[in-house]
C-alpha atoms as a PDB file:
ATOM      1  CA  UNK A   1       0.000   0.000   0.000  1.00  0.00           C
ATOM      2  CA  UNK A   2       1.327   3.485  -0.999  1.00  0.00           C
ATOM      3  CA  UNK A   3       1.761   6.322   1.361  1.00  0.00           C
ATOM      4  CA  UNK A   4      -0.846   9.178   1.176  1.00  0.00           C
ATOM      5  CA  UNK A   5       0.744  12.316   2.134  1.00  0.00           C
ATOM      6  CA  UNK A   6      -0.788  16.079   1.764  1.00  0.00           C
ATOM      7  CA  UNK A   7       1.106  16.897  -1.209  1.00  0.00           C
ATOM      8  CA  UNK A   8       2.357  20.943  -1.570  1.00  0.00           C
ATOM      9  CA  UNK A   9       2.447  20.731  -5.206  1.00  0.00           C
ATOM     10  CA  UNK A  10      -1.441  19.621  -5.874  1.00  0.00           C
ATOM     11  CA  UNK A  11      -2.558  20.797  -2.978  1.00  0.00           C
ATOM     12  CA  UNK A  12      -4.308  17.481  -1.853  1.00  0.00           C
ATOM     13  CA  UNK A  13      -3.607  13.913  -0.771  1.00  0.00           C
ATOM     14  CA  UNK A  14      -1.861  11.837  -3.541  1.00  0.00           C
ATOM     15  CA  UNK A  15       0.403   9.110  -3.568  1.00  0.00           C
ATOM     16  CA  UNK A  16       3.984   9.611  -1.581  1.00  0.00           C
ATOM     17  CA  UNK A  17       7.325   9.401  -3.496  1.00  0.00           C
ATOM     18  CA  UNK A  18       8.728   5.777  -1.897  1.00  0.00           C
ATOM     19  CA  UNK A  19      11.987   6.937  -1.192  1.00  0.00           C
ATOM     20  CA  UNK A  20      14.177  10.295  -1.186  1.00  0.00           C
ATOM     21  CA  UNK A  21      14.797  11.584  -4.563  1.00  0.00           C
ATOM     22  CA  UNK A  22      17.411  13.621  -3.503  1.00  0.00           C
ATOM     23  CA  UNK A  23      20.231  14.189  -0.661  1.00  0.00           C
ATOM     24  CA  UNK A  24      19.941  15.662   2.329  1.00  0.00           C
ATOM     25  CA  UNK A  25      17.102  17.532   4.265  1.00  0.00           C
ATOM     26  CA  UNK A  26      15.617  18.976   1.250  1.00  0.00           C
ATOM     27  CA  UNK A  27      15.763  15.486   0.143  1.00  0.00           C
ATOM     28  CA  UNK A  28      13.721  14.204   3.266  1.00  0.00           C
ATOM     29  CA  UNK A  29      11.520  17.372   3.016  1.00  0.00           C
ATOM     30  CA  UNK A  30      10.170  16.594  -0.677  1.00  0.00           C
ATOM     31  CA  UNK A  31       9.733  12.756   0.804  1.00  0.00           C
ATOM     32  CA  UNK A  32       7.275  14.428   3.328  1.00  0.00           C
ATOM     33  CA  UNK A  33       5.317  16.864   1.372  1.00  0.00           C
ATOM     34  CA  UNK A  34       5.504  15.426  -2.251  1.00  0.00           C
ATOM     35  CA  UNK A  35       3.684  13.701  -4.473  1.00  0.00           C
ATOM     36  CA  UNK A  36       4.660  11.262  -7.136  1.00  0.00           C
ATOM     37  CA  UNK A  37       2.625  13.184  -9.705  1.00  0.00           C
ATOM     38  CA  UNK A  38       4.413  16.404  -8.132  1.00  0.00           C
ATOM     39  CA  UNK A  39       7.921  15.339  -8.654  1.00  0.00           C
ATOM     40  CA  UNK A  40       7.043  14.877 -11.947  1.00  0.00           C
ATOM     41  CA  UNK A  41       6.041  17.900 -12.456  1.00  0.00           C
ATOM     42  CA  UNK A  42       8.980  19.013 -11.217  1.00  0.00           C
ATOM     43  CA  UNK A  43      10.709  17.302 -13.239  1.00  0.00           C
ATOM     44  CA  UNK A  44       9.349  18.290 -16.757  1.00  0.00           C
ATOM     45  CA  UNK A  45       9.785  21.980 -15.213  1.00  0.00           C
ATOM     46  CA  UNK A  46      13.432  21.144 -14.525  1.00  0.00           C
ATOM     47  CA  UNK A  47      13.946  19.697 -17.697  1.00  0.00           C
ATOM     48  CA  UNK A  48      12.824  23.119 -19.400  1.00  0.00           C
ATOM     49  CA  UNK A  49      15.137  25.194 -17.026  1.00  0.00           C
ATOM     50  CA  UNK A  50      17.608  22.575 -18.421  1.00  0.00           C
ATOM     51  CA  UNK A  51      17.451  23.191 -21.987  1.00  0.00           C
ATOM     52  CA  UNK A  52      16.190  27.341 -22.209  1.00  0.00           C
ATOM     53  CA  UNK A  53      19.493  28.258 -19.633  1.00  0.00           C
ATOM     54  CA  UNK A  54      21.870  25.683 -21.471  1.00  0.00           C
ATOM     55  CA  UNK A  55      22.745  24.555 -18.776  1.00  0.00           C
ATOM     56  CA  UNK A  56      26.136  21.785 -18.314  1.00  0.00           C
ATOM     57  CA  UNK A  57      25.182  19.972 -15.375  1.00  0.00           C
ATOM     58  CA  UNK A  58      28.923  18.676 -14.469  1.00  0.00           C
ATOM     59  CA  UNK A  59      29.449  22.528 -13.689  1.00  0.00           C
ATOM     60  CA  UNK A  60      28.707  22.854  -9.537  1.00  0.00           C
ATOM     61  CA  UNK A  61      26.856  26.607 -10.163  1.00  0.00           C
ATOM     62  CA  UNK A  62      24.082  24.832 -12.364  1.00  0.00           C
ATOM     63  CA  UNK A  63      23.570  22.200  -9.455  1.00  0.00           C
ATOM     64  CA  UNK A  64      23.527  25.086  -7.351  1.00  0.00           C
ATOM     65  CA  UNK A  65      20.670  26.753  -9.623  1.00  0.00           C
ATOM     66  CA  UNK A  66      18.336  23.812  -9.987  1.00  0.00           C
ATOM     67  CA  UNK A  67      18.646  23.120  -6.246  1.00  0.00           C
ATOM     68  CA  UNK A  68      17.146  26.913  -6.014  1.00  0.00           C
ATOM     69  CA  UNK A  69      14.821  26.229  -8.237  1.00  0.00           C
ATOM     70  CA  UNK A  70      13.772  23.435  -6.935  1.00  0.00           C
ATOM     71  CA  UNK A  71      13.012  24.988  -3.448  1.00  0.00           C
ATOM     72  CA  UNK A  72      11.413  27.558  -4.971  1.00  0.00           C
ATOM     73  CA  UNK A  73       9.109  25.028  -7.200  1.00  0.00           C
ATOM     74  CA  UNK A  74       7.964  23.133  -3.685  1.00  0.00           C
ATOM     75  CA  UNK A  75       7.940  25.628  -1.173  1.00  0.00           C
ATOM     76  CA  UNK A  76       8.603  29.198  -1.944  1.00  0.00           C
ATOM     77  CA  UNK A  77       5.201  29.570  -4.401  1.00  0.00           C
ATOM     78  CA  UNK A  78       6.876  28.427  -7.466  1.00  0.00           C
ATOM     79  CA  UNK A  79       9.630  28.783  -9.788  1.00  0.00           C
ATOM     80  CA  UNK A  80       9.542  30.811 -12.773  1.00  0.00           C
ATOM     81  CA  UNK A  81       9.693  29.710 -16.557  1.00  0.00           C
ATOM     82  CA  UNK A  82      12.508  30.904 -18.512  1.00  0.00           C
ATOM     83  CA  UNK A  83      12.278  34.377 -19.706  1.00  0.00           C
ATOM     84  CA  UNK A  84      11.466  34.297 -23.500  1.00  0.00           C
ATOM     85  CA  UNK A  85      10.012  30.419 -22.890  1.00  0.00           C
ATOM     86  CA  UNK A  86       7.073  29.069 -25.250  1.00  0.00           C
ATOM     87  CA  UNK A  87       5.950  25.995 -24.596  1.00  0.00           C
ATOM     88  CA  UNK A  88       5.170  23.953 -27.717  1.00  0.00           C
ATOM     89  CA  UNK A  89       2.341  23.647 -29.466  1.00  0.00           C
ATOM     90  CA  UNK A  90       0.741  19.953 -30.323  1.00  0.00           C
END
């Protein structure tokens, strides 16, 4: 049986991440407050940042970015798109 947990990302109960998807106590915090569906929403966000900013992740200061973002995204009311960003049309 999955874990229900109040996610912060939908805003309701969904089903809980089964393990840390990342180090640390941000890592532990995102295992408490979200969601399966919300880390992947996260992640198709993080993707975008990825690709619009160019970023090289063996380079510590983009680490250090997405990590930002990333609080931002889950618990600091959001993290912004890429300036300039469309998303694609179907």
């Amino acid at each position: 049986m999955a874990k229900m947990i109040d996610c912060v990302v939908l805003g309701k109960q969904a089903e809980g991440l089964e393990r840390s998807p990342y180090p640390g106590e941000l890592g532990d915090k995102i295992l408490e407050n979200v969601s399966q569906e919300g880390w992947q929403q996260w992640m198709k966000h993080q993707t975008i940042l990825i690709n619009e900013n160019q970023l090289a992740l063996f380079k510590p200061e983009a680490r250090e970015f997405l990590e930002k973002e990333m609080k931002k995204f889950f618990f600091e009311g959001g993290s912004q798109m890429p300036e300039g960003f469309v998303a694609p049309t179907k």
